[in-house]
Protein backbone atom coordinates (compact mmCIF):
# COMPACT_ATOMS: atom_id res chain seq x y z
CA UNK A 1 8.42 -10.67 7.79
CA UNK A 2 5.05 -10.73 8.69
CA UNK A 3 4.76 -11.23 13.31
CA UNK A 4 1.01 -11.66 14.63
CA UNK A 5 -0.20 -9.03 11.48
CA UNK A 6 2.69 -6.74 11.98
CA UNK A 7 5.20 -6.84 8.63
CA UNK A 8 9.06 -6.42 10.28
CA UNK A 9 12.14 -6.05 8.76
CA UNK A 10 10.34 -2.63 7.50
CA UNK A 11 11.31 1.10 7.04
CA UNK A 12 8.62 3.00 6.66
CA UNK A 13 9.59 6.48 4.93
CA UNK A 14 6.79 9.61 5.56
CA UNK A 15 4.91 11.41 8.23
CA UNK A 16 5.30 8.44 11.72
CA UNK A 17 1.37 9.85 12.75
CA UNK A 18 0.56 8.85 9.45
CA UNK A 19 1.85 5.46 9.43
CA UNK A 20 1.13 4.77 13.25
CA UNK A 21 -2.54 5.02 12.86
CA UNK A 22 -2.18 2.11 10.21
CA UNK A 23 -0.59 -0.82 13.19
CA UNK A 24 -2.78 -2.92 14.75
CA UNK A 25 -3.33 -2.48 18.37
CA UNK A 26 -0.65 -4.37 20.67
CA UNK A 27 1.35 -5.06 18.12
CA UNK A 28 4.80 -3.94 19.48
CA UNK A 29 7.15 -4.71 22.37
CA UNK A 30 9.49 -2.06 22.57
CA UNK A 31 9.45 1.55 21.17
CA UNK A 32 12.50 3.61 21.57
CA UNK A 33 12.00 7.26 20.16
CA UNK A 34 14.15 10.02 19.81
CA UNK A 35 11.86 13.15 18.25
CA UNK A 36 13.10 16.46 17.74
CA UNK A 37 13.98 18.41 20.93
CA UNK A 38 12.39 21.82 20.40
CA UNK A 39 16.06 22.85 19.94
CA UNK A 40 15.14 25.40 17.15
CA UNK A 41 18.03 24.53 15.03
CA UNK A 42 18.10 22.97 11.40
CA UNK A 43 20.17 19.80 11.39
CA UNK A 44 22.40 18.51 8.55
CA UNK A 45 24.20 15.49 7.43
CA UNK A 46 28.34 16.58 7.20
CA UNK A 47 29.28 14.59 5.28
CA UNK A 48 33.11 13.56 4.73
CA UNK A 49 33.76 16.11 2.10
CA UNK A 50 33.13 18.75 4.43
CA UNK A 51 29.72 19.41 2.54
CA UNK A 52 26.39 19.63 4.25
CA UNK A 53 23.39 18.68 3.31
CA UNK A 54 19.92 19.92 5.45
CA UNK A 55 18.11 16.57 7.21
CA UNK A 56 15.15 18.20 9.05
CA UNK A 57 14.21 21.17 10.63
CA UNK A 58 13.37 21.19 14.83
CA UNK A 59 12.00 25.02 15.01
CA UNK A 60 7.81 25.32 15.57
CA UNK A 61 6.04 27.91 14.73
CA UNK A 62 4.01 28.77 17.56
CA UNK A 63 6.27 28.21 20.61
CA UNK A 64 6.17 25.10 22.97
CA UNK A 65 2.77 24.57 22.97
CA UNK A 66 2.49 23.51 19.19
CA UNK A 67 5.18 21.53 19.66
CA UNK A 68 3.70 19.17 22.81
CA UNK A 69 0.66 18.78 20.90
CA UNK A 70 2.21 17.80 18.16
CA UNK A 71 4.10 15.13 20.37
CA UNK A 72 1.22 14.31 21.80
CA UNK A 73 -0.37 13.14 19.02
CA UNK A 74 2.31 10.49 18.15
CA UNK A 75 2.37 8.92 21.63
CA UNK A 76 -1.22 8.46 21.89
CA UNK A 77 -0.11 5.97 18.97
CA UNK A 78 3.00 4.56 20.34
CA UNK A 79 0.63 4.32 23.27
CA UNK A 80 -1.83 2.65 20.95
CA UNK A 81 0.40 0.13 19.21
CA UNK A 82 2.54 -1.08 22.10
CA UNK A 83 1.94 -4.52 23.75
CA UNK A 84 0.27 -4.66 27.13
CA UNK A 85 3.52 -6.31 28.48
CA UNK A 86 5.41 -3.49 26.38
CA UNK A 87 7.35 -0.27 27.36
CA UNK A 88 8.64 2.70 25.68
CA UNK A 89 11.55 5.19 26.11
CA UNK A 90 11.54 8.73 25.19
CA UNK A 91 14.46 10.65 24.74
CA UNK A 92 14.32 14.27 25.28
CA UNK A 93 16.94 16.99 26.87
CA UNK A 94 16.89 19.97 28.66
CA UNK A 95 14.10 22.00 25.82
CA UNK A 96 11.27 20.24 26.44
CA UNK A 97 11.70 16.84 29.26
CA UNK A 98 9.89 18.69 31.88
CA UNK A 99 6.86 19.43 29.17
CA UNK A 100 7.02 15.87 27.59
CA UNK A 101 7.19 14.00 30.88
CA UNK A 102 3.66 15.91 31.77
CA UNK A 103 2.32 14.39 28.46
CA UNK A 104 3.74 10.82 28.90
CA UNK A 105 1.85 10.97 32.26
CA UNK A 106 -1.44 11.50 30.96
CA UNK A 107 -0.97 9.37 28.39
CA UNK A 108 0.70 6.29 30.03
CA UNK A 109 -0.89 7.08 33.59
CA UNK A 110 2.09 8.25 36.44
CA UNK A 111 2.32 5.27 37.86
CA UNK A 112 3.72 3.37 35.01
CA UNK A 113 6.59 5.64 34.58
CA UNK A 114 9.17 3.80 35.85
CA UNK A 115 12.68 5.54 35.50
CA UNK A 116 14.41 9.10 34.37
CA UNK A 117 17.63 7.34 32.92
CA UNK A 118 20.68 9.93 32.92
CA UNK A 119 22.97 9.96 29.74
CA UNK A 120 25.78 11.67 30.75
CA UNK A 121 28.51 12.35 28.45
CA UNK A 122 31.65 14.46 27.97
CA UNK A 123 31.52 16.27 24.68
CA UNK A 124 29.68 19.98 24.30
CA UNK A 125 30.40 23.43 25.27
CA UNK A 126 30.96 25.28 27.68
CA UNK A 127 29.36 28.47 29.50
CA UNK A 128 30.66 31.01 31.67
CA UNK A 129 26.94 31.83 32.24
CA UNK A 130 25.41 28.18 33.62
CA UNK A 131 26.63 24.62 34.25
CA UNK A 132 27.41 23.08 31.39
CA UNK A 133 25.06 21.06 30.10
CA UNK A 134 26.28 17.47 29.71
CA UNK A 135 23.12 15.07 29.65
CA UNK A 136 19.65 13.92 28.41
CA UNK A 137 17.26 12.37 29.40
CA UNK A 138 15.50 9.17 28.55
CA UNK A 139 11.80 8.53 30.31
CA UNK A 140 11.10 5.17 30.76
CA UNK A 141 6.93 4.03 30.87
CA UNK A 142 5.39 0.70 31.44
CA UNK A 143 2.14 0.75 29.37
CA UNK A 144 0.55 -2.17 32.23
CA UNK A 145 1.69 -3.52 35.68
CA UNK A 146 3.49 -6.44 34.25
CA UNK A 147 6.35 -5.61 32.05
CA UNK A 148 9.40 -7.12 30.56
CA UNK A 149 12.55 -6.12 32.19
CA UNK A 150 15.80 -7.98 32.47
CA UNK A 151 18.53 -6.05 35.05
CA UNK A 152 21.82 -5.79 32.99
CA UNK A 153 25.33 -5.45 35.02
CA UNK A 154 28.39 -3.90 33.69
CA UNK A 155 31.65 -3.66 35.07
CA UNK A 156 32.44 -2.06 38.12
CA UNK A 157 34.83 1.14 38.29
CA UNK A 158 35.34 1.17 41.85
CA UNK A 159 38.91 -0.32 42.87
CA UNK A 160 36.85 -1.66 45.93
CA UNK A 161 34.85 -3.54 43.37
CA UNK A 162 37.46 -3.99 40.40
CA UNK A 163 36.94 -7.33 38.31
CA UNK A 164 33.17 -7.72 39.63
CA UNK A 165 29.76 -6.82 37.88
CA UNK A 166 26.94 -4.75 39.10
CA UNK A 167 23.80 -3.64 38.10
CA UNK A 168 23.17 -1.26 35.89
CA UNK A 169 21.77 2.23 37.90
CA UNK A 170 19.76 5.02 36.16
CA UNK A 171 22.97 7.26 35.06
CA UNK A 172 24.53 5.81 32.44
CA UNK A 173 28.64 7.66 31.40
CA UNK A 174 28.92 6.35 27.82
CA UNK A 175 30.67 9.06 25.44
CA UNK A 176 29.26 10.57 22.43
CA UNK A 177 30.33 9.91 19.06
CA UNK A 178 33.72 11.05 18.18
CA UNK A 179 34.92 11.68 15.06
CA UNK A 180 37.07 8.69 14.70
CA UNK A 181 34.62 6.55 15.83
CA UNK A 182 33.88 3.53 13.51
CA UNK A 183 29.97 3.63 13.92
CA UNK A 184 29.83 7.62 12.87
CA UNK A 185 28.10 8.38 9.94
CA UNK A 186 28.10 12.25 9.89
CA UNK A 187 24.44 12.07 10.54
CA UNK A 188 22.89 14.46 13.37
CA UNK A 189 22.13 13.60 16.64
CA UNK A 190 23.22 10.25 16.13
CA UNK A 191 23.27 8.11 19.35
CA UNK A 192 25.98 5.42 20.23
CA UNK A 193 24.56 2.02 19.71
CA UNK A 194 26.19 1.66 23.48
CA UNK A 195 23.27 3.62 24.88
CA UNK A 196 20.90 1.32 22.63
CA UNK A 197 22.13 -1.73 23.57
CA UNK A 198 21.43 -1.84 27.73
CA UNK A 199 17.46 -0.25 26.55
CA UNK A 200 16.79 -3.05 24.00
CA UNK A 201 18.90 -5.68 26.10
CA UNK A 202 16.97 -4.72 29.39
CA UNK A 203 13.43 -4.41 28.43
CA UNK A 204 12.61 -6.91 25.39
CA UNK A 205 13.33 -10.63 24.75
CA UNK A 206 14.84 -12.72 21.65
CA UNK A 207 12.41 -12.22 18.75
CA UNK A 208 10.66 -9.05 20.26
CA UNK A 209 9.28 -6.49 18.18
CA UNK A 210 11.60 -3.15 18.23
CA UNK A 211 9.66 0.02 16.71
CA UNK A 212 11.45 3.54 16.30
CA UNK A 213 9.24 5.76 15.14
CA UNK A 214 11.58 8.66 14.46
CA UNK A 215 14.57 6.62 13.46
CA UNK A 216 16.67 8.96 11.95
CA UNK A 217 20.24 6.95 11.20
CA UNK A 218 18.79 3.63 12.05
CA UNK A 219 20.92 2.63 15.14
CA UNK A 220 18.22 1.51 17.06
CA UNK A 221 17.22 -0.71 13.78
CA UNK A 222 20.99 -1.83 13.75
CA UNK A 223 21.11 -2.86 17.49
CA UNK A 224 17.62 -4.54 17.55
CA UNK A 225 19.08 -6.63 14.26
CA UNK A 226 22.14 -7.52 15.87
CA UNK A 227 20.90 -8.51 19.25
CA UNK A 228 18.24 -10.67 17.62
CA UNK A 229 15.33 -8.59 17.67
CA UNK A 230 13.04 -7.65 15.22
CA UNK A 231 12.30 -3.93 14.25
CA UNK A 232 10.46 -1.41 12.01
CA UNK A 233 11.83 1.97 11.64
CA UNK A 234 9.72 4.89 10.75
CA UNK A 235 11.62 8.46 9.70
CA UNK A 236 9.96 11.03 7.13
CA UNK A 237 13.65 11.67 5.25
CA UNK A 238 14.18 9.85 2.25
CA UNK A 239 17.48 10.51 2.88
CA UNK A 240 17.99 8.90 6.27
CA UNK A 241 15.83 6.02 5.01
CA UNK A 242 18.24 5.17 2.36
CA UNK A 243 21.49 5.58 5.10
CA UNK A 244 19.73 3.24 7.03
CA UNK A 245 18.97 0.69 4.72
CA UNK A 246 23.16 0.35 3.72
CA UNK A 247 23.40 0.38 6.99
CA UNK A 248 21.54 -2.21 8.26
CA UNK A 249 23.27 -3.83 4.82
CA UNK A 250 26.62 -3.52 6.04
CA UNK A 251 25.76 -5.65 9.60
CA UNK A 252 23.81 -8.51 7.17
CA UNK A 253 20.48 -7.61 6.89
CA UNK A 254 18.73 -8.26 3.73
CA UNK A 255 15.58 -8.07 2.22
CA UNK A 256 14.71 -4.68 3.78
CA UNK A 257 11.83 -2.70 2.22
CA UNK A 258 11.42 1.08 2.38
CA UNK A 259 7.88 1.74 2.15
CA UNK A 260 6.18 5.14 1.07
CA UNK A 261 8.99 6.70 -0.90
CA UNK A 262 8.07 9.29 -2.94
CA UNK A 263 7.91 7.82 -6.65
CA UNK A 264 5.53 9.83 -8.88
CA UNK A 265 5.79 13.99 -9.62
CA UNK A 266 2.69 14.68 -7.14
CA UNK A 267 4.42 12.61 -4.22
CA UNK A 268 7.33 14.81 -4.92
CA UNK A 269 6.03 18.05 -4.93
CA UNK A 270 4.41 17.90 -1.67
CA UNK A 271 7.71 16.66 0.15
CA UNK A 272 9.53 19.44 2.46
CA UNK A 273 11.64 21.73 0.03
CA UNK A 274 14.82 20.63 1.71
CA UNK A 275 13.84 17.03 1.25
CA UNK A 276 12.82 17.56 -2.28
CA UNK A 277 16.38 18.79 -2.65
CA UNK A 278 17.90 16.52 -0.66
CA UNK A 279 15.92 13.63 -2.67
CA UNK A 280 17.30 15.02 -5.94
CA UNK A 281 21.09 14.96 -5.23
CA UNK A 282 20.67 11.90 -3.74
CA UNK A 283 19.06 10.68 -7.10
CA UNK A 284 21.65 11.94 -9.43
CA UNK A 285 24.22 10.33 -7.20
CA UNK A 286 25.47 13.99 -6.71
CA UNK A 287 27.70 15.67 -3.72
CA UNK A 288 25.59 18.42 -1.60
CA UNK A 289 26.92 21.87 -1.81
CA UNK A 290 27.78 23.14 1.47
CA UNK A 291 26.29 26.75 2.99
CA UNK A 292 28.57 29.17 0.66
CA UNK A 293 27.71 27.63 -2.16
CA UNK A 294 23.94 26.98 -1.80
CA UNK A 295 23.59 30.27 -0.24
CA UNK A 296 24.87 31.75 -3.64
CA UNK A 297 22.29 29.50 -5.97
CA UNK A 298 24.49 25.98 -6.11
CA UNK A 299 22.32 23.26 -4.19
CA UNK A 300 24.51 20.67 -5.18
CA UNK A 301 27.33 19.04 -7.53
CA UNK A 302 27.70 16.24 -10.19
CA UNK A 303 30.22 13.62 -8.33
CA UNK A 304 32.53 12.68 -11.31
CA UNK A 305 32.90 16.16 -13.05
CA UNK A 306 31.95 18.12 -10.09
CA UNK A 307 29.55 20.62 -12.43
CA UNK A 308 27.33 22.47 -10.39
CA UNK A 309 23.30 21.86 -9.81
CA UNK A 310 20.75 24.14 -8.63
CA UNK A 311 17.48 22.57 -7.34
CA UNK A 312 13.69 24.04 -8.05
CA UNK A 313 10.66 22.52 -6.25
CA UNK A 314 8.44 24.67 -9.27
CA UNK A 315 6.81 24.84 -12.37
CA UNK A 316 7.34 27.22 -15.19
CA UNK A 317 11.08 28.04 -14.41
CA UNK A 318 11.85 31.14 -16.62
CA UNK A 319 15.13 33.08 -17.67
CA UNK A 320 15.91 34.76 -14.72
CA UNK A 321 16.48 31.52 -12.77
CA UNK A 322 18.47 30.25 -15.83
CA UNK A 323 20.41 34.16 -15.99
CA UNK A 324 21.02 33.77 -12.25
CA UNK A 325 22.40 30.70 -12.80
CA UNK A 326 25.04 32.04 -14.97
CA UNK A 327 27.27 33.56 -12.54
CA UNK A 328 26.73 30.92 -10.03
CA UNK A 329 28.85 28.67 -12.89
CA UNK A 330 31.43 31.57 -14.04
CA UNK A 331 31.95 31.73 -9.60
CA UNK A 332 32.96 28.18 -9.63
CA UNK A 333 34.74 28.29 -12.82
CA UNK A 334 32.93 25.87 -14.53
CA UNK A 335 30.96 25.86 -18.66
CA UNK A 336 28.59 22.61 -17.32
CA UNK A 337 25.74 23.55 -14.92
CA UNK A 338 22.55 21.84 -14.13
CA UNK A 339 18.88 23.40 -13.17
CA UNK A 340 16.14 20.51 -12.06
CA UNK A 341 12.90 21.54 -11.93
CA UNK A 342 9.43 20.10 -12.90
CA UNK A 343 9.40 22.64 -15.74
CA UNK A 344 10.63 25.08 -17.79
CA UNK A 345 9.13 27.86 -19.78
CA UNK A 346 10.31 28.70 -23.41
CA UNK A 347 12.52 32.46 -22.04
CA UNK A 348 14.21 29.39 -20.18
CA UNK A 349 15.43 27.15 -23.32
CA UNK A 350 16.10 30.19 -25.03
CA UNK A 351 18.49 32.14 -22.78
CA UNK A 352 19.82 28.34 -22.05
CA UNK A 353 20.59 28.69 -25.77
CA UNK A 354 22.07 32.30 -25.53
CA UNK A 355 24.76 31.06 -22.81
CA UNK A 356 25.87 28.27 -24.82
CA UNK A 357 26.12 30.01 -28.09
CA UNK A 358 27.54 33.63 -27.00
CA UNK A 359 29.42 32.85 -23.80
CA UNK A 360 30.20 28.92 -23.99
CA UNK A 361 28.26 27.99 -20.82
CA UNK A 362 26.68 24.38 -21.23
CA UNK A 363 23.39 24.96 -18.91
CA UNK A 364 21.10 21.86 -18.60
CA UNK A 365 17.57 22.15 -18.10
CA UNK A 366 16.28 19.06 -16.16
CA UNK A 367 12.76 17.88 -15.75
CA UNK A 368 12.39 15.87 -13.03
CA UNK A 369 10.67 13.01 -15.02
CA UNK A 370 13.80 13.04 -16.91
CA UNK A 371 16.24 12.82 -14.70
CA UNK A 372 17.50 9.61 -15.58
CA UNK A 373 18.20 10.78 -18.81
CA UNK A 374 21.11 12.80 -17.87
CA UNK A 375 22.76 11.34 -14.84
């Protein structure tokens, strides 16, 4: 859907500086973001099987510094695209809030920040060497003087005030997701669509436009849909573009478009290498290894048959991929095996031959432009 030159209804899948610079100018009403934390950690989808598959990386080479700037960057746009009337929430934790609360005041201007919102919850560790560490923090900015905002109550806990309502304060107790929880998808850092709600519910109206520009899962995308909003979600995983779009199926949205997947060869081979990976078990509707096995040359399984697949973002594969290969099958007591790569060189075919012929091992050699010739 197409709102005041603004297409909604939109995820956008690639680089969110990128696709940014492309909005028009005061063209959204509410941006909720949730970046990477400067956690340096790798985060992965667990999936039910107990497999894991590698979303996105959240280490910077460089230190802190690269990593504000590169922040930086991306709210300038947020900055850029939001309404005058509009106002944005950043969620950060305990890595980086101080840092990107600096930035959001040069950018915004300090006196249009309006809260530091406390999400406290009760799941994480513990440390016998600090306080545990049991909240993040969302920074809430005004981009004008006039902004929309509409107080939300919620039950009260007190016995003095049991049965009434009250307004909602800037520390907000609302759990994590457990594992039984019907909303989980296995995704990380996946936030409860209970925190959404009270941000989207509080500061936009009916009809507003919602924009996550890091969007991961989709929940903000799922909230904005079912309270009535629209929303455009922007998140450089093909993966977690696809998740969201059967999500945002599953709660009756239709007629979503992913924009900017990769499609041809060179789109491919400049994607991440765990994306590329990622994008080719996803495409032969295989299961992701998990860490044993990918650590050992297995990136991935067939679903039906369960035969391994091993995952090359090259050219010219040769026989000592295909030899290697080899005892990654005999490990998992298989004689099917699949390598994907954009090509092969002949040592390849031929010791591909050898294994069949001498040893009974069935080893594939798939070019990614034929793909769907095989699965």
């Amino acid at each position: 859907m197409l709102v005041q030159g603004t297409e909604t209804g939109v995820i956008y899948c690639g680089d969110n500086l990128e696709v940014l610079a492309k909005f028009p100018e005061n063209s959204v009403d509410l941006i909720y973001a949730d970046p990477p934390f400067f956690s340096n950690k790798n985060y992965e989808i667990i999936w039910g099987n107990g497999a894991e598959m590698k979303v996105y990386e959240d280490r910077w080479k460089g230190g802190i510094n690269v990593y504000i700037e590169w922040m930086k960057e991306r709210l300038w746009q947020c900055y850029r695209v939001l309404k005058d009337t509009g106002s944005m929430y950043l969620h950060c934790d305990w890595h980086a809030s101080h840092r990107l609360r600096v930035a959001m005041d040069d950018i915004f201007g300090e006196k249009k920040f309006q809260n530091e919102i406390i999400w406290h919850y009760g799941l994480g560790g513990s440390s016998r060497s600090r306080w545990q560490r049991k909240h993040d923090t969302i920074l809430f900015y005004s981009k004008s003087n006039s902004w929309v905002f509409n107080p939300i109550m919620i039950p009260a806990t007190s016995q003095r005030m049991k049965g009434q309502l009250k307004k909602e304060d800037d520390v907000w107790d609302i759990p994590t997701i457990n594992n039984m929880a019907k909303e989980r998808l296995g995704y990380p850092t996946q936030k409860p669509e209970d925190l959404l709600k009270p941000i989207i519910q509080a500061s936009s109206n009916k009809g507003d436009i919602i924009l996550d520009p890091f969007c991961g899962c989709g929940t903000t995308l799922v909230v904005a849909h079912q309270l009535g909003r629209k929303w455009i979600g922007i998140d450089v995983s093909p993966i977690a573009c696809n998740l969201m779009r059967d999500r945002l199926n599953k709660v009756g949205a239709s007629d979503i478009r992913i924009i900017g997947a990769p499609k041809t060869i060179e789109e491919l081979k400049i994607l991440e290498p765990f994306q590329f990976q990622n994008w080719v078990i996803d495409r032969i509707g295989g299961v992701p290894s998990g860490k044993k096995s990918a650590d050992m040359g297995i990136d991935g399984f067939t679903f039906m048959a369960r035969d391994p697949v091993q995952v090359k973002q090259s050219e010219g594969i040769g026989r000592n991929v295909v030899d290697n290969f080899e005892t990654a099958i005999r490990r998992e007591h298989k004689a099917v095996g699949y390598i994907v790569a954009f090509s092969f060189v002949k040592n390849a075919y031929e010791e591909a031959a050898r294994a069949r012929g001498e040893d009974g091992l069935d080893i594939k050699l798939v070019r990614v432009d034929e793909i769907d010739k095989y699965f």
